[in-house]
N, C-alpha and C. Protein backbone atom coordinates (compact mmCIF):
# COMPACT_ATOMS: atom_id res chain seq x y z
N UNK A 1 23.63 18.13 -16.88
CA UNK A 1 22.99 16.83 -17.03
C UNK A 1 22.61 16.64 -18.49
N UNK A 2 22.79 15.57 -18.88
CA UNK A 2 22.66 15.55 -20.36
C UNK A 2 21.36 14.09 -20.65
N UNK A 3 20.40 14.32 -21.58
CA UNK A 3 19.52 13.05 -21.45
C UNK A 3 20.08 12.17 -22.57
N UNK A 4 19.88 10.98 -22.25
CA UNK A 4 20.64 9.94 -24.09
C UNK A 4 19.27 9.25 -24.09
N UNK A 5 18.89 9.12 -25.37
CA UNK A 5 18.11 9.07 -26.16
C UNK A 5 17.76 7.66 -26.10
N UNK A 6 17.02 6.55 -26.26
CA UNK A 6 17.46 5.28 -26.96
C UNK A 6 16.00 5.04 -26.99
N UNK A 7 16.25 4.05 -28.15
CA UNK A 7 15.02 3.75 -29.42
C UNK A 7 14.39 2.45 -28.58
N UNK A 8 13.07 2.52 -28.93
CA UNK A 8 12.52 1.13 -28.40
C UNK A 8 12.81 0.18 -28.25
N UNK A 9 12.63 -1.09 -27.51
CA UNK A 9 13.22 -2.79 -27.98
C UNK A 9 12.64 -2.90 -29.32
N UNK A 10 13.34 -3.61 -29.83
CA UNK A 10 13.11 -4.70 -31.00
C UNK A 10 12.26 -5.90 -30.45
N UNK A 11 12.66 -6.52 -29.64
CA UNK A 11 11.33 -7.42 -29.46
C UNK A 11 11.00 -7.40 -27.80
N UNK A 12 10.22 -8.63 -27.85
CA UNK A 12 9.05 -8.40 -26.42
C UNK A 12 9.29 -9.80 -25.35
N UNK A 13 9.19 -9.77 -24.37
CA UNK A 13 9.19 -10.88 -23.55
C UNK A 13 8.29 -11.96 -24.03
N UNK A 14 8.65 -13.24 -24.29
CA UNK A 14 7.40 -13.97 -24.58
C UNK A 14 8.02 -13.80 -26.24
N UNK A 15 8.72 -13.60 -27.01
CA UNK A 15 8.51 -13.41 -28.09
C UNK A 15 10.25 -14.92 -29.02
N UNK A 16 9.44 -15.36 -29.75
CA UNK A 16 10.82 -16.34 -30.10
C UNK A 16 11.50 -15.83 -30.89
N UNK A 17 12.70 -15.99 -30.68
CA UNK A 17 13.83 -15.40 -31.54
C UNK A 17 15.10 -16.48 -32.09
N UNK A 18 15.85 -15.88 -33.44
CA UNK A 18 16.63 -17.03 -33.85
C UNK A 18 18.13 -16.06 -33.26
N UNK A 19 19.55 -16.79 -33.35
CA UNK A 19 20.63 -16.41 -33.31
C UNK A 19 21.41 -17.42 -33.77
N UNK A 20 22.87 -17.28 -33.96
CA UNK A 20 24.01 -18.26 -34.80
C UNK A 20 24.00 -19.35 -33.21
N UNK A 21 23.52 -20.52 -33.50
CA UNK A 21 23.86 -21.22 -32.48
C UNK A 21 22.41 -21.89 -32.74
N UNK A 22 21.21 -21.72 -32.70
CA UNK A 22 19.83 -21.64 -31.88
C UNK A 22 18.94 -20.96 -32.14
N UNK A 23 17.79 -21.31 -31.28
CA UNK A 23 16.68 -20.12 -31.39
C UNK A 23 16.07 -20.35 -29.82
N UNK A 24 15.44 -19.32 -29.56
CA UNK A 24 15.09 -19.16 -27.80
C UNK A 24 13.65 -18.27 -28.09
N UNK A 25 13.73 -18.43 -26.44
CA UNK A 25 12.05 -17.13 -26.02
C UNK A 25 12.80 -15.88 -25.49
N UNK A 26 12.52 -14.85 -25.79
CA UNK A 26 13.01 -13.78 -25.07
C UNK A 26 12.33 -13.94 -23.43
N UNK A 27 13.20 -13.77 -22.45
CA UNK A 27 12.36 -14.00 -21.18
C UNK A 27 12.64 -12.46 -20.57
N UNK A 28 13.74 -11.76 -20.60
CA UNK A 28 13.71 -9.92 -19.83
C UNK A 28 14.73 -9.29 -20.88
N UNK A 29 14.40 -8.06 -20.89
CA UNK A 29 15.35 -7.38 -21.51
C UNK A 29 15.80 -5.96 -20.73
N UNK A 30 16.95 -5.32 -20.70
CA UNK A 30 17.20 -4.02 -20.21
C UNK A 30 18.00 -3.09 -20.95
N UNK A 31 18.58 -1.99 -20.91
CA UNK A 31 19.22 -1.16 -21.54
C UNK A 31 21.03 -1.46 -20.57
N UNK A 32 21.85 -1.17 -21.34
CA UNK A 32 23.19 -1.44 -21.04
C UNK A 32 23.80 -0.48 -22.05
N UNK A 33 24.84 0.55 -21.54
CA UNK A 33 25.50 1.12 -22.74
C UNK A 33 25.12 1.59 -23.72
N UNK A 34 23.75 2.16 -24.00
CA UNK A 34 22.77 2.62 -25.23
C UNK A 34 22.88 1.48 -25.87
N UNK A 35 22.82 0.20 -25.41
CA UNK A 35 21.66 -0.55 -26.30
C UNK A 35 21.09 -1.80 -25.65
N UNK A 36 20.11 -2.61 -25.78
CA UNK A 36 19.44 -3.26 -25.40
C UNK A 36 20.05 -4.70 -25.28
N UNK A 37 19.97 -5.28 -24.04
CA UNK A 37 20.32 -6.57 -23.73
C UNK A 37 19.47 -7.67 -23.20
N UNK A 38 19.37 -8.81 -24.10
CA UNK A 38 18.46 -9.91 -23.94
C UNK A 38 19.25 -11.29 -23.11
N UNK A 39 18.05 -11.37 -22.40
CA UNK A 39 18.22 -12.78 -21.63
C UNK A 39 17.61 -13.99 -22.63
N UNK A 40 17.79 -14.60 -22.88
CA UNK A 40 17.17 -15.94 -23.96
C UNK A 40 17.28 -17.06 -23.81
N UNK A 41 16.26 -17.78 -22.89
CA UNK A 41 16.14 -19.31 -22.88
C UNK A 41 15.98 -20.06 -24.31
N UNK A 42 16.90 -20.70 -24.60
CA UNK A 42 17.10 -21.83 -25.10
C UNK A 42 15.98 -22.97 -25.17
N UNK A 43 15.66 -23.48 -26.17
CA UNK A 43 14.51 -24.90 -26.04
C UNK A 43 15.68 -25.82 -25.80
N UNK A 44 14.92 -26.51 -24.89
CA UNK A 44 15.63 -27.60 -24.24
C UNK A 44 15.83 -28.78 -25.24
N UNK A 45 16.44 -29.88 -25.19
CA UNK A 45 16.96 -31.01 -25.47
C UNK A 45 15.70 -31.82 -25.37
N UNK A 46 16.85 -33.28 -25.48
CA UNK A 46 16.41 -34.28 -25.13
C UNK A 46 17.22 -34.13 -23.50
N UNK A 47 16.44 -34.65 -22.83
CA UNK A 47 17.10 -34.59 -21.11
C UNK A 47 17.94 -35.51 -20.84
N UNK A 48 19.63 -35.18 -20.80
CA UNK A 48 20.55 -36.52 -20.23
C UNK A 48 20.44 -37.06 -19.36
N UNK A 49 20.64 -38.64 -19.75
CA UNK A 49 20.99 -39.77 -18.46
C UNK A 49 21.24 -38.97 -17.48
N UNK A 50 22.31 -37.90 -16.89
CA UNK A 50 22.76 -37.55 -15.70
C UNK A 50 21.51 -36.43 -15.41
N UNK A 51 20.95 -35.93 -15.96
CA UNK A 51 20.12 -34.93 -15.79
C UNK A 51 20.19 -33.57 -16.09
N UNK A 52 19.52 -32.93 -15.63
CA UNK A 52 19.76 -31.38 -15.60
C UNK A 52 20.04 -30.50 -14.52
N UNK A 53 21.29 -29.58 -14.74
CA UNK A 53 22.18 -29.10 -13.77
C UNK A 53 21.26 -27.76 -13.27
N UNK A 54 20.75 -27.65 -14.18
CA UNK A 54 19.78 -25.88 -13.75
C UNK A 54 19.73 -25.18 -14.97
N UNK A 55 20.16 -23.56 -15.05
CA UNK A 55 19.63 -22.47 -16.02
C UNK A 55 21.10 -22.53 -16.91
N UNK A 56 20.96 -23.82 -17.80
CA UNK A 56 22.23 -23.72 -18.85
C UNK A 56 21.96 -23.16 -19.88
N UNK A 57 20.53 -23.07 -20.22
CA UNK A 57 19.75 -22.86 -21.22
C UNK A 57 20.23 -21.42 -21.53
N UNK A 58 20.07 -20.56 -20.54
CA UNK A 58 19.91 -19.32 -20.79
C UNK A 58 21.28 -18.48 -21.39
N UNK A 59 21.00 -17.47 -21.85
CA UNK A 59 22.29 -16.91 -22.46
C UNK A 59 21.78 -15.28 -22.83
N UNK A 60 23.01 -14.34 -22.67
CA UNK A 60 22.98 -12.97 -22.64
C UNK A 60 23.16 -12.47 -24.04
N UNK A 61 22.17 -11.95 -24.74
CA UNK A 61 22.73 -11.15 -26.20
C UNK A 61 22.37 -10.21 -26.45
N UNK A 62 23.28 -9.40 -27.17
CA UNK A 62 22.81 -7.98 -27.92
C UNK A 62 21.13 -8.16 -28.73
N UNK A 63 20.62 -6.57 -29.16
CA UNK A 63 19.53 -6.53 -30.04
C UNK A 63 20.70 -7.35 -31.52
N UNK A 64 21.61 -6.68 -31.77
CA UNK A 64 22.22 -7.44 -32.79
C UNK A 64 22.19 -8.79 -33.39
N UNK A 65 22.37 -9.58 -32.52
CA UNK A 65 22.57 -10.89 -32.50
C UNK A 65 21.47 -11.65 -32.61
N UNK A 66 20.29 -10.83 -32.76
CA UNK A 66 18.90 -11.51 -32.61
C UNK A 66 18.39 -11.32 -33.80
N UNK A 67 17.20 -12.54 -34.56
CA UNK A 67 16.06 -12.17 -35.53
C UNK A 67 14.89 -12.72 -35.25
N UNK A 68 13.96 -12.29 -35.80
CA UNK A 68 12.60 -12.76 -35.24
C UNK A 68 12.32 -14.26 -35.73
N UNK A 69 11.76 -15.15 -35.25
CA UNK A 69 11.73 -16.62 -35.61
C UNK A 69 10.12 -16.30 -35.90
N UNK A 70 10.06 -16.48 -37.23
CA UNK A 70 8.55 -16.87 -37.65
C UNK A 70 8.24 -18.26 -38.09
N UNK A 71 6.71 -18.33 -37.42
CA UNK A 71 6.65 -20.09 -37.75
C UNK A 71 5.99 -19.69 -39.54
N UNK A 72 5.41 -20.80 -39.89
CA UNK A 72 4.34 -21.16 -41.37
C UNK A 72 3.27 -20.31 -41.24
N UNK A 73 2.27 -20.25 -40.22
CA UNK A 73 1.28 -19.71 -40.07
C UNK A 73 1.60 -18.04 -40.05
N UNK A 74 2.57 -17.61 -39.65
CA UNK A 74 3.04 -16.04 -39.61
C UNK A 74 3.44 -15.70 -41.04
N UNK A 75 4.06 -16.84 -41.51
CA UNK A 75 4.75 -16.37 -43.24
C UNK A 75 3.71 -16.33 -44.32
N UNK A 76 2.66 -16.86 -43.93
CA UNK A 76 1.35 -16.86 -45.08
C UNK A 76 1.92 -18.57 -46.06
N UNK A 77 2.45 -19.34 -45.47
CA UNK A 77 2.60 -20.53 -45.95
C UNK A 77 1.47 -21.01 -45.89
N UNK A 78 0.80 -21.05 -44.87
CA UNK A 78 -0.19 -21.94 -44.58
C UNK A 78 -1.78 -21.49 -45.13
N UNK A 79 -1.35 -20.44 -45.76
CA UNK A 79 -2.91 -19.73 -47.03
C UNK A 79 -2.59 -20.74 -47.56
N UNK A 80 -1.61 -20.60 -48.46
CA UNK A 80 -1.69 -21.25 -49.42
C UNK A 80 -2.46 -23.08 -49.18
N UNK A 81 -1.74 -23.40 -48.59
CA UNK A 81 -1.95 -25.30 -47.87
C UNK A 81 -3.95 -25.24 -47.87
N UNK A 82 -4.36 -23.69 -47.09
CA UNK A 82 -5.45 -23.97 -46.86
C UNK A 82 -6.86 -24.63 -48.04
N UNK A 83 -6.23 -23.43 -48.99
CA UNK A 83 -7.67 -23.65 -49.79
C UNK A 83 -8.33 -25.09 -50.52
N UNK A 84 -8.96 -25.29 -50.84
CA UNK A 84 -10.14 -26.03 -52.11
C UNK A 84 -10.08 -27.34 -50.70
């Protein structure tokens, strides 16, 4: 029996993330193949005339494919804006 090793997630449920396409919420993540696979709802639209079909939003990606989405208030933009 042999144990394989693998390194923490990179990010957390609840946590927003950017990718080539978009940016989403991480909603579950699991291990696949020694490495980590994210489920990622999508921010929705504007809602079409015909409506909405269900979970189009969502989409499967590697830790790869992901970066952390920081707003102003996380980057220290908003020190600056604050003072006098």
């Amino acid at each position: 029996m042999t144990a394989t090793f693998m390194r923490r997630p990179k990010f957390r449920n609840a946590q927003w993330v950017s990718f080539v396409g978009g940016e989403g919420i991480v909603r579950s993540y699991t291990p696949e193949y020694g490495r980590w696979m994210y489920v990622i709802e999508m921010a929705l639209g504007l809602e079409p005339d015909f409506g909405r079909v269900g979970a189009e939003t969502m989409i499967l990606l590697t830790e790869t494919d992901l970066l952390t989405t920081y707003s102003k208030f996380q980057a220290g933009e908003m020190k600056s804006a604050e003072c006098c």
